[in-house]
PDB file of N, CA and C in Angstrom:
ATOM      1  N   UNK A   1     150.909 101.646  99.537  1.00  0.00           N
ATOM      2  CA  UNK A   1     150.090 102.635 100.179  1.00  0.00           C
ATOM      3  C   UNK A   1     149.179 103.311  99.167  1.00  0.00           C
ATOM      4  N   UNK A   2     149.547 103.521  98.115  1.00  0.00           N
ATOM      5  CA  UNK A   2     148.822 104.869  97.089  1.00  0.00           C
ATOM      6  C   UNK A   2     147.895 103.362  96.281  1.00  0.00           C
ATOM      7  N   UNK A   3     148.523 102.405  95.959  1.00  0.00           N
ATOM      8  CA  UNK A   3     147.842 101.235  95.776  1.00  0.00           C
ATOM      9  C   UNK A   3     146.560 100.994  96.181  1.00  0.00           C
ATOM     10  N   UNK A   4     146.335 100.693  97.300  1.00  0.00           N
ATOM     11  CA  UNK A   4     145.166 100.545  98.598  1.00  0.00           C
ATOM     12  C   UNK A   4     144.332 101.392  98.453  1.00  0.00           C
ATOM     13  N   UNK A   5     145.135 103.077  98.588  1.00  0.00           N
ATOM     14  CA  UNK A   5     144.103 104.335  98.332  1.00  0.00           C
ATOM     15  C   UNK A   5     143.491 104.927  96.855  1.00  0.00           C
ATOM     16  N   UNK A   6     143.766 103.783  95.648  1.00  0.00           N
ATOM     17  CA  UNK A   6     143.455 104.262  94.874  1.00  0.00           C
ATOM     18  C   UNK A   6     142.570 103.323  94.728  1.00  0.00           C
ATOM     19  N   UNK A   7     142.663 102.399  94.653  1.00  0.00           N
ATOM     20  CA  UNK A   7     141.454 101.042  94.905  1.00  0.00           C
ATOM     21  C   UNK A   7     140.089 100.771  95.568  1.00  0.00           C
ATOM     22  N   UNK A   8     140.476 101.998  96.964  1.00  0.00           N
ATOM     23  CA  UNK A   8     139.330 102.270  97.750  1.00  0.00           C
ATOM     24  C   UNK A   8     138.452 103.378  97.318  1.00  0.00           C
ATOM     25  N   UNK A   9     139.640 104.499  96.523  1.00  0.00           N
ATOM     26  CA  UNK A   9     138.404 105.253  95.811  1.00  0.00           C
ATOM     27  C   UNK A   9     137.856 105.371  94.772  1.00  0.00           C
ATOM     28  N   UNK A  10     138.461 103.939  93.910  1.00  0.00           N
ATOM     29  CA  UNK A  10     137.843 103.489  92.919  1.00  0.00           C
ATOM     30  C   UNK A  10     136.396 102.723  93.359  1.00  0.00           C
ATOM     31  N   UNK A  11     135.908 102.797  94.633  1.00  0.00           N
ATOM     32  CA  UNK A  11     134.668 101.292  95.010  1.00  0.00           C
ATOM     33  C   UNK A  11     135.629  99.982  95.274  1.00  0.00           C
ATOM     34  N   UNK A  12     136.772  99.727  95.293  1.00  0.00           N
ATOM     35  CA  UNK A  12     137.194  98.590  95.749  1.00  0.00           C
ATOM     36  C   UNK A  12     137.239  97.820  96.999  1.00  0.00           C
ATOM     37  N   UNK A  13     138.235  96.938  97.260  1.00  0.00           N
ATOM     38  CA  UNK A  13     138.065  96.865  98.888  1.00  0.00           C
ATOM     39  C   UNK A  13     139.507  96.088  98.951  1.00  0.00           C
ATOM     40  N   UNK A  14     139.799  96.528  99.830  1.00  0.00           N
ATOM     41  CA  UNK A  14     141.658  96.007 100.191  1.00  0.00           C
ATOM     42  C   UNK A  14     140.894  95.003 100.989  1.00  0.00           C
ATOM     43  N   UNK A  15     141.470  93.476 100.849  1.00  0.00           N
ATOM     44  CA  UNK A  15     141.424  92.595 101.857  1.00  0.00           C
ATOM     45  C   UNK A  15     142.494  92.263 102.342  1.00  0.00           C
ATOM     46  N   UNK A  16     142.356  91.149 103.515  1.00  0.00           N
ATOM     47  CA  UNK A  16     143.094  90.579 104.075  1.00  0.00           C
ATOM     48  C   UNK A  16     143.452  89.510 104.661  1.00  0.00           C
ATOM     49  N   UNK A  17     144.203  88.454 104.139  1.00  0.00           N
ATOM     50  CA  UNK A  17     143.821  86.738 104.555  1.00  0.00           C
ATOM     51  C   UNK A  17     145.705  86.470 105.004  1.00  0.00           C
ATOM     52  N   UNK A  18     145.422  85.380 105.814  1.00  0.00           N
ATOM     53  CA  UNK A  18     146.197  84.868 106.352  1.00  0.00           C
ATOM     54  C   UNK A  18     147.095  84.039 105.528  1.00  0.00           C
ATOM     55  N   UNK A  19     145.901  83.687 104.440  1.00  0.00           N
ATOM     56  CA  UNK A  19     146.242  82.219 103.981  1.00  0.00           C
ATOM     57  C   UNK A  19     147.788  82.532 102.780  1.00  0.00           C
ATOM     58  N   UNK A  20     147.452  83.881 102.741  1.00  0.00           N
ATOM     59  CA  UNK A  20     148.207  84.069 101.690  1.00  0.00           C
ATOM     60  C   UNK A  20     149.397  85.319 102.587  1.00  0.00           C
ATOM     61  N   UNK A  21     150.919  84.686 101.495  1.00  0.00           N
ATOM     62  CA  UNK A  21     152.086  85.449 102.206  1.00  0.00           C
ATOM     63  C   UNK A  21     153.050  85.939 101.147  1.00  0.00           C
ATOM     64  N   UNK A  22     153.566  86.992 101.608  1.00  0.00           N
ATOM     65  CA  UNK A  22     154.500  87.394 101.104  1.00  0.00           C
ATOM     66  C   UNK A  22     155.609  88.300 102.027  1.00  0.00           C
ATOM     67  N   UNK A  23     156.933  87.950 102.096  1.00  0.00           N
ATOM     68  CA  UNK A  23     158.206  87.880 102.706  1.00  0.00           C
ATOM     69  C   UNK A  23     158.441  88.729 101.916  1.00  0.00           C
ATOM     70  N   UNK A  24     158.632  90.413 102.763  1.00  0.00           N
ATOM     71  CA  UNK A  24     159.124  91.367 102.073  1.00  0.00           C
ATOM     72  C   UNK A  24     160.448  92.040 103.065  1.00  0.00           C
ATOM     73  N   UNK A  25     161.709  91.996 102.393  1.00  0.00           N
ATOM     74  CA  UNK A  25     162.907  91.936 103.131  1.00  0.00           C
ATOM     75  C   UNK A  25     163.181  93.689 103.000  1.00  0.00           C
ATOM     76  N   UNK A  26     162.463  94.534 103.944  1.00  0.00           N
ATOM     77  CA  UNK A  26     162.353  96.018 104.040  1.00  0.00           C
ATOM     78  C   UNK A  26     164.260  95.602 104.117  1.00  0.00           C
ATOM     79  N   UNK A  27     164.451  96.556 103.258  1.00  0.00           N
ATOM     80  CA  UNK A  27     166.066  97.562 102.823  1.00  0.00           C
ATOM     81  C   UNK A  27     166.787  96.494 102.610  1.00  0.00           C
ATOM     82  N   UNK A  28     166.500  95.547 101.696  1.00  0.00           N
ATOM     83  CA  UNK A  28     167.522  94.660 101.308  1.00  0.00           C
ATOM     84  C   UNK A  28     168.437  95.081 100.299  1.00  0.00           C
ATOM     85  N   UNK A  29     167.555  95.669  99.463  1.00  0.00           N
ATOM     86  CA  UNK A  29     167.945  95.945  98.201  1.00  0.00           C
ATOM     87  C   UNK A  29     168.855  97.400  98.517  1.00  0.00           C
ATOM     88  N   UNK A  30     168.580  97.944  99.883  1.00  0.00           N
ATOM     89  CA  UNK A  30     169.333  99.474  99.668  1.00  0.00           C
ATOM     90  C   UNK A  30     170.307  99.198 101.028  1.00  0.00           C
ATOM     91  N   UNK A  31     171.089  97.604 101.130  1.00  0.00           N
ATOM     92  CA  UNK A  31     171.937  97.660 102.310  1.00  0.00           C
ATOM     93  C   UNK A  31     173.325  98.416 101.681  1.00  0.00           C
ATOM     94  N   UNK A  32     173.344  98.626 100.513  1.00  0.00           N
ATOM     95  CA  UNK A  32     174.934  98.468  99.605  1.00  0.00           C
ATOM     96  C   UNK A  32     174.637  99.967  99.817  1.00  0.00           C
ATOM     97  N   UNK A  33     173.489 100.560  99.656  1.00  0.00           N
ATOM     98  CA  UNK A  33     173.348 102.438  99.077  1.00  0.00           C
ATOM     99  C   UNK A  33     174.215 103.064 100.508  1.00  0.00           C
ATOM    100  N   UNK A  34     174.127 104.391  99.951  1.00  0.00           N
ATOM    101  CA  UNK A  34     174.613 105.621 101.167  1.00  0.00           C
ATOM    102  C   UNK A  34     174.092 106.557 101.144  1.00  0.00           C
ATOM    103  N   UNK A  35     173.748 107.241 102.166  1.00  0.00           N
ATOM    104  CA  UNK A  35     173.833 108.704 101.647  1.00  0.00           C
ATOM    105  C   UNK A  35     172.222 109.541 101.225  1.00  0.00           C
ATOM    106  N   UNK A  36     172.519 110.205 100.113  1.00  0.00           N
ATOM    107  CA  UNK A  36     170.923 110.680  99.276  1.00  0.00           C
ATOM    108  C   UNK A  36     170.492 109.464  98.669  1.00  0.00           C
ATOM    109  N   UNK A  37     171.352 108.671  98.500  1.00  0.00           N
ATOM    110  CA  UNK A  37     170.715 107.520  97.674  1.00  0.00           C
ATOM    111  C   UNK A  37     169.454 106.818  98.845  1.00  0.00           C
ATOM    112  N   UNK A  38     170.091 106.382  99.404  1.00  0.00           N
ATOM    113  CA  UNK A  38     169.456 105.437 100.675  1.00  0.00           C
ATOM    114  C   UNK A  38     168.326 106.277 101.099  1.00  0.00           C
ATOM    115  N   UNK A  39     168.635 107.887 101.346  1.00  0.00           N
ATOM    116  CA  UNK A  39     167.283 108.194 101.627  1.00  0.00           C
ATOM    117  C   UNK A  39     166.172 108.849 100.777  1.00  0.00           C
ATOM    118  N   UNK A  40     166.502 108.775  99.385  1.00  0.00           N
ATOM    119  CA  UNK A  40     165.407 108.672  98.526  1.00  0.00           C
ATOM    120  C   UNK A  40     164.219 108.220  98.735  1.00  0.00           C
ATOM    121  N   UNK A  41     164.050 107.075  99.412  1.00  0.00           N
ATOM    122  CA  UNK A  41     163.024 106.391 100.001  1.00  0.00           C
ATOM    123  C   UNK A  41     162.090 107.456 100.525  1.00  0.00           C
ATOM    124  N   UNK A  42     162.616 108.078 101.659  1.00  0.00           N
ATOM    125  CA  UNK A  42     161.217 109.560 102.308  1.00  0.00           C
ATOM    126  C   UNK A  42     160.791 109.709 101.345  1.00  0.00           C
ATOM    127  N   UNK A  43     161.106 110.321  99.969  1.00  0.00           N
ATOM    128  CA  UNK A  43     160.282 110.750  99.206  1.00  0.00           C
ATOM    129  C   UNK A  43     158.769 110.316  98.695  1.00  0.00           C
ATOM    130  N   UNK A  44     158.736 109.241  98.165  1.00  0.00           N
ATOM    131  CA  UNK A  44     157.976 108.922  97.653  1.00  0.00           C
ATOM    132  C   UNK A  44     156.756 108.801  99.062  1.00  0.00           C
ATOM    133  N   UNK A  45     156.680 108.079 100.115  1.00  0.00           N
ATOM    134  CA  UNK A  45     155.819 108.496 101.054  1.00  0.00           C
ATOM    135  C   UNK A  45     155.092 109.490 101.274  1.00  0.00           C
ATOM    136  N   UNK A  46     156.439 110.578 101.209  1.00  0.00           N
ATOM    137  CA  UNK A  46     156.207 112.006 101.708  1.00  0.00           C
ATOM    138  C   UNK A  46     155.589 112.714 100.829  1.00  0.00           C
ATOM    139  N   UNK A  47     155.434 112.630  99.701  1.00  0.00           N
ATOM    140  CA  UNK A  47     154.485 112.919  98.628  1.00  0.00           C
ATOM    141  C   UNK A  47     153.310 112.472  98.805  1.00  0.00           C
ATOM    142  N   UNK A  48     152.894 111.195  99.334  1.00  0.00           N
ATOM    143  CA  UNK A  48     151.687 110.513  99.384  1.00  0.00           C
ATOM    144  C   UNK A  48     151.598 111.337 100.395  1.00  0.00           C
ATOM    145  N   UNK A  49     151.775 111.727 101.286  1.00  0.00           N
ATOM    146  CA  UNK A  49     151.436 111.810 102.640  1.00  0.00           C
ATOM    147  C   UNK A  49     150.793 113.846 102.193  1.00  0.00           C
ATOM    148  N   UNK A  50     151.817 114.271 101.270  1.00  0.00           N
ATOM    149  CA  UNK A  50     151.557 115.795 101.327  1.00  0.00           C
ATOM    150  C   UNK A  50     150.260 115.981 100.253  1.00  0.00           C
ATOM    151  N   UNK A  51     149.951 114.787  99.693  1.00  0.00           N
ATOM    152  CA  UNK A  51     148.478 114.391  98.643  1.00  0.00           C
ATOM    153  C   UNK A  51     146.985 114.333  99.502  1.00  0.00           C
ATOM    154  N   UNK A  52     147.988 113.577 100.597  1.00  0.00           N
ATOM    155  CA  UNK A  52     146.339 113.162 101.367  1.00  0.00           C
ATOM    156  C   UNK A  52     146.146 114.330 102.398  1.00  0.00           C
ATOM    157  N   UNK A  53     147.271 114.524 102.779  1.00  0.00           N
ATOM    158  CA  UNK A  53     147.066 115.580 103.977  1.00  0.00           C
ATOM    159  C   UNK A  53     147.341 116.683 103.826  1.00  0.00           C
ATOM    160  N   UNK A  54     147.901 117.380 102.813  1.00  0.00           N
ATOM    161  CA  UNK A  54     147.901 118.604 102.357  1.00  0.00           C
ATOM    162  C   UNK A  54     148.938 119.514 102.973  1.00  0.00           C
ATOM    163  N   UNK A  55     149.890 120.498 102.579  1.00  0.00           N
ATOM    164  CA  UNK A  55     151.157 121.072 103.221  1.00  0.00           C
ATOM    165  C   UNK A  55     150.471 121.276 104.451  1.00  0.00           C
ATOM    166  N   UNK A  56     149.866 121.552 105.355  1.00  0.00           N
ATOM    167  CA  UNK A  56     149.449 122.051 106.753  1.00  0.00           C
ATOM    168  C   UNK A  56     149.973 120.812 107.725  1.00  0.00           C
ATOM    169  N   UNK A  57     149.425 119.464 107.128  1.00  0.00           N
ATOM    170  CA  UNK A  57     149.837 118.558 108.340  1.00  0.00           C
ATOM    171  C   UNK A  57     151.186 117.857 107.337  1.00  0.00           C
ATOM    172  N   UNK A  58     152.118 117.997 106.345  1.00  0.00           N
ATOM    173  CA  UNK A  58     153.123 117.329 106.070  1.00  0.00           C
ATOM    174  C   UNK A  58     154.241 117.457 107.509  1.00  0.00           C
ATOM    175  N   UNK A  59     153.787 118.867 107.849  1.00  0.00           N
ATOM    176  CA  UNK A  59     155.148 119.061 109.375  1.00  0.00           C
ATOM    177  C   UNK A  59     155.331 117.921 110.082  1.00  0.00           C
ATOM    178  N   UNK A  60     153.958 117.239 110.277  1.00  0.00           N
ATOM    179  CA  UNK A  60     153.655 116.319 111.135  1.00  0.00           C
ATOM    180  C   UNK A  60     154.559 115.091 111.030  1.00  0.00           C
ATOM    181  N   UNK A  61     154.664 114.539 109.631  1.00  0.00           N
ATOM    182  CA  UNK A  61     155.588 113.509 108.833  1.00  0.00           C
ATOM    183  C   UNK A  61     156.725 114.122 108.990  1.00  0.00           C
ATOM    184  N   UNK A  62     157.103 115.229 108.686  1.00  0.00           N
ATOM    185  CA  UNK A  62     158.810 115.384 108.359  1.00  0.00           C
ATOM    186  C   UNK A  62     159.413 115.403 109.738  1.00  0.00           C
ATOM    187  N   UNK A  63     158.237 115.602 111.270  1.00  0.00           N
ATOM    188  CA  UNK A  63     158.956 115.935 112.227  1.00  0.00           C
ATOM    189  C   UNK A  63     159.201 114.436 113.165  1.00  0.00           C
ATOM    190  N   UNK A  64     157.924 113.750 112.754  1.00  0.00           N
ATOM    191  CA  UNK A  64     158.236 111.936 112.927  1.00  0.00           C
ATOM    192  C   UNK A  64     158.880 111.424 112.617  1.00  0.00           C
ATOM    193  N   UNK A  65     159.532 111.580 110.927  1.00  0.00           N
ATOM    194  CA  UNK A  65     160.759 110.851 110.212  1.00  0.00           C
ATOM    195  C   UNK A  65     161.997 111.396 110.293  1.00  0.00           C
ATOM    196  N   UNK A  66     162.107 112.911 110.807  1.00  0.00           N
ATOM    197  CA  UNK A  66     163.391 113.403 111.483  1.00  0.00           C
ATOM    198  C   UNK A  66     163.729 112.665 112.540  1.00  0.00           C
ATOM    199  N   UNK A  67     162.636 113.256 113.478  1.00  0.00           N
ATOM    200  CA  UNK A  67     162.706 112.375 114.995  1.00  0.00           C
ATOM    201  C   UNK A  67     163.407 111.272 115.131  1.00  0.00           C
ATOM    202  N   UNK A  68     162.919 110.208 114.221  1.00  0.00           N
ATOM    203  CA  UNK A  68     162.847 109.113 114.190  1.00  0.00           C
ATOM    204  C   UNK A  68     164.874 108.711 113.989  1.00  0.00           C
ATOM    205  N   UNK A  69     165.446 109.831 113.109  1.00  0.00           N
ATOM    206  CA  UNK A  69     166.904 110.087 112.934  1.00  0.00           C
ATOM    207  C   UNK A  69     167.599 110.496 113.849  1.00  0.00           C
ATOM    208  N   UNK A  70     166.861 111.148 114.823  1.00  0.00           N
ATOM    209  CA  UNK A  70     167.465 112.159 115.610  1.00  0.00           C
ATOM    210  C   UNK A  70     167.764 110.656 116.740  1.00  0.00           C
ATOM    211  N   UNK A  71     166.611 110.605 116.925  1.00  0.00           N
ATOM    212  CA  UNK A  71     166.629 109.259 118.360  1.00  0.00           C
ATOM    213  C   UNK A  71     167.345 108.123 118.010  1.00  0.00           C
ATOM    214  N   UNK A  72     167.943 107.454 116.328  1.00  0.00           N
ATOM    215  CA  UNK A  72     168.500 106.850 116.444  1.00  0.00           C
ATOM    216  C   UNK A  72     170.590 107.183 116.621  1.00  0.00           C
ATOM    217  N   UNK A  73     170.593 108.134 116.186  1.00  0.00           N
ATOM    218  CA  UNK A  73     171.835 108.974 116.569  1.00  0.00           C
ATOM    219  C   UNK A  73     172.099 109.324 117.485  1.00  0.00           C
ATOM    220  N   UNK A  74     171.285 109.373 118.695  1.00  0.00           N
ATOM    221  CA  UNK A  74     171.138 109.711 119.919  1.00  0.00           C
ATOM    222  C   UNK A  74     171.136 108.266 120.879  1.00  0.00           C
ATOM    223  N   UNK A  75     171.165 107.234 120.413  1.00  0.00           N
ATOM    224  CA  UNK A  75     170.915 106.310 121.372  1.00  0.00           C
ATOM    225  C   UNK A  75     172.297 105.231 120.999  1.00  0.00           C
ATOM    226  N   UNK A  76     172.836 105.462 119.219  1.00  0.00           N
ATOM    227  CA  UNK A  76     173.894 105.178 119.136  1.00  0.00           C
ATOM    228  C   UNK A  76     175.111 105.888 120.074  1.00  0.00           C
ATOM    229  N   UNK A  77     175.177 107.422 119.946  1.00  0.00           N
ATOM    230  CA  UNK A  77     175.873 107.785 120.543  1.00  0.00           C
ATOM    231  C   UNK A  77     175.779 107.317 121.976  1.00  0.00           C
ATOM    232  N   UNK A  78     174.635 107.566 123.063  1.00  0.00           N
ATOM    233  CA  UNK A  78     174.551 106.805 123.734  1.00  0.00           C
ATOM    234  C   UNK A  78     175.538 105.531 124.511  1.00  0.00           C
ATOM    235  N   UNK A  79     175.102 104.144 123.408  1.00  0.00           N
ATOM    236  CA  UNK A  79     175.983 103.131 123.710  1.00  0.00           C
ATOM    237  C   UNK A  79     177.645 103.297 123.932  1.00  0.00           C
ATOM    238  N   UNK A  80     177.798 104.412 122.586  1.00  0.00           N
ATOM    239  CA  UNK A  80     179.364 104.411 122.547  1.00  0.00           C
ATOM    240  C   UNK A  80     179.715 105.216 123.834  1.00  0.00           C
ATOM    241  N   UNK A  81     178.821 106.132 124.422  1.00  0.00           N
ATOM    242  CA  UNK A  81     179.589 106.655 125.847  1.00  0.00           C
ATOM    243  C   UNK A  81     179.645 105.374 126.615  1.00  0.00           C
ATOM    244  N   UNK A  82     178.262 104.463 126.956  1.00  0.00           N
ATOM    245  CA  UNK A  82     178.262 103.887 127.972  1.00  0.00           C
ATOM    246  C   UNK A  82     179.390 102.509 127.431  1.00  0.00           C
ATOM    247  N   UNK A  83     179.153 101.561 126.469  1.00  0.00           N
ATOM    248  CA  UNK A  83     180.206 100.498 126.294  1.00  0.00           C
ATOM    249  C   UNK A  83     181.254 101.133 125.727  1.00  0.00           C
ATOM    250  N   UNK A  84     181.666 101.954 124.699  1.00  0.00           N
ATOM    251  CA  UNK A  84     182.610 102.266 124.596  1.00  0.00           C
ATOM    252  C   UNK A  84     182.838 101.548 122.869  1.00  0.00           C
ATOM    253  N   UNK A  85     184.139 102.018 122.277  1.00  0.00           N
ATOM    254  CA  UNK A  85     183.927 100.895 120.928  1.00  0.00           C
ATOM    255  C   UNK A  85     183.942 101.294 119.730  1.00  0.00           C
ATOM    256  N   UNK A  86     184.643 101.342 118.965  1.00  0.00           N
ATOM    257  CA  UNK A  86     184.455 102.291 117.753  1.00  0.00           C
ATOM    258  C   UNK A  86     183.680 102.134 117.044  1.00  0.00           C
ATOM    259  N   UNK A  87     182.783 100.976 117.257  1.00  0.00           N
ATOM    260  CA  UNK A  87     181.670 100.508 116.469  1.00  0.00           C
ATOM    261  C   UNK A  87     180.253 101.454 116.803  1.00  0.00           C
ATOM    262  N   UNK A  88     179.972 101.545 118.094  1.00  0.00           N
ATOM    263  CA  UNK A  88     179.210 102.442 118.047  1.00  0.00           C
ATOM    264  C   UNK A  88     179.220 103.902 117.598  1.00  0.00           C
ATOM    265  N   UNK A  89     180.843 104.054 117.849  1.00  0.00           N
ATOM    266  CA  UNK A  89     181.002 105.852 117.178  1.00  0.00           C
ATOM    267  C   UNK A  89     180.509 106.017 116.031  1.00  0.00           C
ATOM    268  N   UNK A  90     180.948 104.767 115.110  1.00  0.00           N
ATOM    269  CA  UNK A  90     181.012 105.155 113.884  1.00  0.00           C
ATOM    270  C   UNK A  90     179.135 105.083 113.457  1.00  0.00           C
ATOM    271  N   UNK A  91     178.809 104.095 114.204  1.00  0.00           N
ATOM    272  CA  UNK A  91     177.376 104.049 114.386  1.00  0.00           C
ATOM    273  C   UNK A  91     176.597 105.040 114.394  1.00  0.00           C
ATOM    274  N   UNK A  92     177.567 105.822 115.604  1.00  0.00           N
ATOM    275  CA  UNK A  92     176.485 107.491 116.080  1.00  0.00           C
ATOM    276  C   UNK A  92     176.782 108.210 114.710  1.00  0.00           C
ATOM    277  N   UNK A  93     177.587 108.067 114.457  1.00  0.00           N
ATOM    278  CA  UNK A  93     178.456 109.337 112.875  1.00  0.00           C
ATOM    279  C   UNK A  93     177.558 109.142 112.177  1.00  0.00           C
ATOM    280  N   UNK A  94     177.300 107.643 111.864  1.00  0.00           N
ATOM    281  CA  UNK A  94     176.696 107.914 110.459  1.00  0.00           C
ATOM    282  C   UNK A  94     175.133 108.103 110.644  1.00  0.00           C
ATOM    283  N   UNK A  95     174.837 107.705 111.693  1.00  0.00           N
ATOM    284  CA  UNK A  95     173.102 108.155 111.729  1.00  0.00           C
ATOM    285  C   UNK A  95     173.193 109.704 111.824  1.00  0.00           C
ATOM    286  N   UNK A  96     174.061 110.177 112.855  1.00  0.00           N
ATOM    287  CA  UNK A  96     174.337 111.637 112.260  1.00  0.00           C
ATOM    288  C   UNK A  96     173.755 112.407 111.121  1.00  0.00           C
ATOM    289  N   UNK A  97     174.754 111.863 110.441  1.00  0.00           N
ATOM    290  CA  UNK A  97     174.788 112.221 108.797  1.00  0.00           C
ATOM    291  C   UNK A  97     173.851 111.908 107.841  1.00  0.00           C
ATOM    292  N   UNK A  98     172.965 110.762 108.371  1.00  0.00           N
ATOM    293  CA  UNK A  98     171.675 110.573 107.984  1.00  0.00           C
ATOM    294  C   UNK A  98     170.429 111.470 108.851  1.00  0.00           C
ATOM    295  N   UNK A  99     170.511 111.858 109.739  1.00  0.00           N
ATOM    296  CA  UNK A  99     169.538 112.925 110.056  1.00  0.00           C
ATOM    297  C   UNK A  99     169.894 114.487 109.388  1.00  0.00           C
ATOM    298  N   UNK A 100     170.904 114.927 109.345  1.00  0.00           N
ATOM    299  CA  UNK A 100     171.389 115.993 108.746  1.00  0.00           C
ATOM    300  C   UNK A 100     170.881 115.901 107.296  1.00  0.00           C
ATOM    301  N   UNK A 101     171.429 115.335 106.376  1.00  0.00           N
ATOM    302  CA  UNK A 101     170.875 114.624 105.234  1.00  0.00           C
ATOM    303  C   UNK A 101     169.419 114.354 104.511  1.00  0.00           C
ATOM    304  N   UNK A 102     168.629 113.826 105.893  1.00  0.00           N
ATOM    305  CA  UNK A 102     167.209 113.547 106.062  1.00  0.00           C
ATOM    306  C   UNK A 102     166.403 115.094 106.265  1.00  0.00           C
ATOM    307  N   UNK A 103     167.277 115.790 106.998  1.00  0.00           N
ATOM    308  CA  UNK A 103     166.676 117.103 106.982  1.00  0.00           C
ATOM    309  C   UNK A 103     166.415 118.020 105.564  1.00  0.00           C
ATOM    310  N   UNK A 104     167.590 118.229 104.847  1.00  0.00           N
ATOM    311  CA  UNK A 104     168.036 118.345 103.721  1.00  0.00           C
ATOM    312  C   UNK A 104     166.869 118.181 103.179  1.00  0.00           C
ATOM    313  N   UNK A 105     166.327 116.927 102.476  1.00  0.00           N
ATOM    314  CA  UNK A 105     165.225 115.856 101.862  1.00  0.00           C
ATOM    315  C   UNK A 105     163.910 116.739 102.494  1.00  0.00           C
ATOM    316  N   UNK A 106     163.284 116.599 103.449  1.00  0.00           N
ATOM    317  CA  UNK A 106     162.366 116.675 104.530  1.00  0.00           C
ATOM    318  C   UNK A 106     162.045 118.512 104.277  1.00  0.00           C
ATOM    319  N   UNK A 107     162.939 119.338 104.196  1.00  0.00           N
ATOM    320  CA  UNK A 107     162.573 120.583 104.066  1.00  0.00           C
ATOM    321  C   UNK A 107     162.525 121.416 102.698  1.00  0.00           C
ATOM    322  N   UNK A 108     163.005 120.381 101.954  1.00  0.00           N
ATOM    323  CA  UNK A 108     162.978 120.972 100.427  1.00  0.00           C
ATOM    324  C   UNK A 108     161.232 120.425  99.776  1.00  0.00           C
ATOM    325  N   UNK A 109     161.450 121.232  98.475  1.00  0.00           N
ATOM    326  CA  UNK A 109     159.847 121.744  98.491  1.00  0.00           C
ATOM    327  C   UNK A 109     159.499 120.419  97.319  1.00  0.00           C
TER     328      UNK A 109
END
């Protein structure tokens, strides 16, 4: 992201071809993490994001990438009412604990 935007305001130009690929395996590397570790990740975005858009619209990001915690904890829990299963509980728990967590991250300065 900061790549692209530094390139473009150098006079550059981001392209884009078909011909060429690259297989990028989003959270491979952070399936083993937990916790603050795993969501270290917001950060670095959320910096880009509070660069370009300035503290007034960061709310905007922290309340999309909460959201985004909230609805998956919410739809885990969800399943586990409707199928039932300890797999989903534990499912709902830990997205839980990753929105709680994510908040944590998201409101510090």
């Amino acid at each position: 992201m900061e790549l692209c935007h530094r390139l473009k305001q150098a006079g550059g130009q981001v392209l884009y071809t078909p011909e060429a690929s690259i297989i990028h395996y989003q959270g491979e590397s952070m399936k083993q993490q937990q916790g603050d570790v795993l969501l270290s990740s917001l950060k670095g975005p959320r910096q880009f994001y509070r660069q370009m858009r300035g503290g007034r619209g960061l709310w905007l990001y922290d309340f999309v990438t909460w959201a985004g915690f909230a609805l998956r904890w919410a739809l885990y829990a969800l399943a586990g009412v409707v199928q039932g299963g300890e797999r989903w509980r534990d499912k709902a728990a830990s997205s839980r604990s990753m929105m709680h967590r994510a908040w944590k991250i998201l409101v510090s300065p």
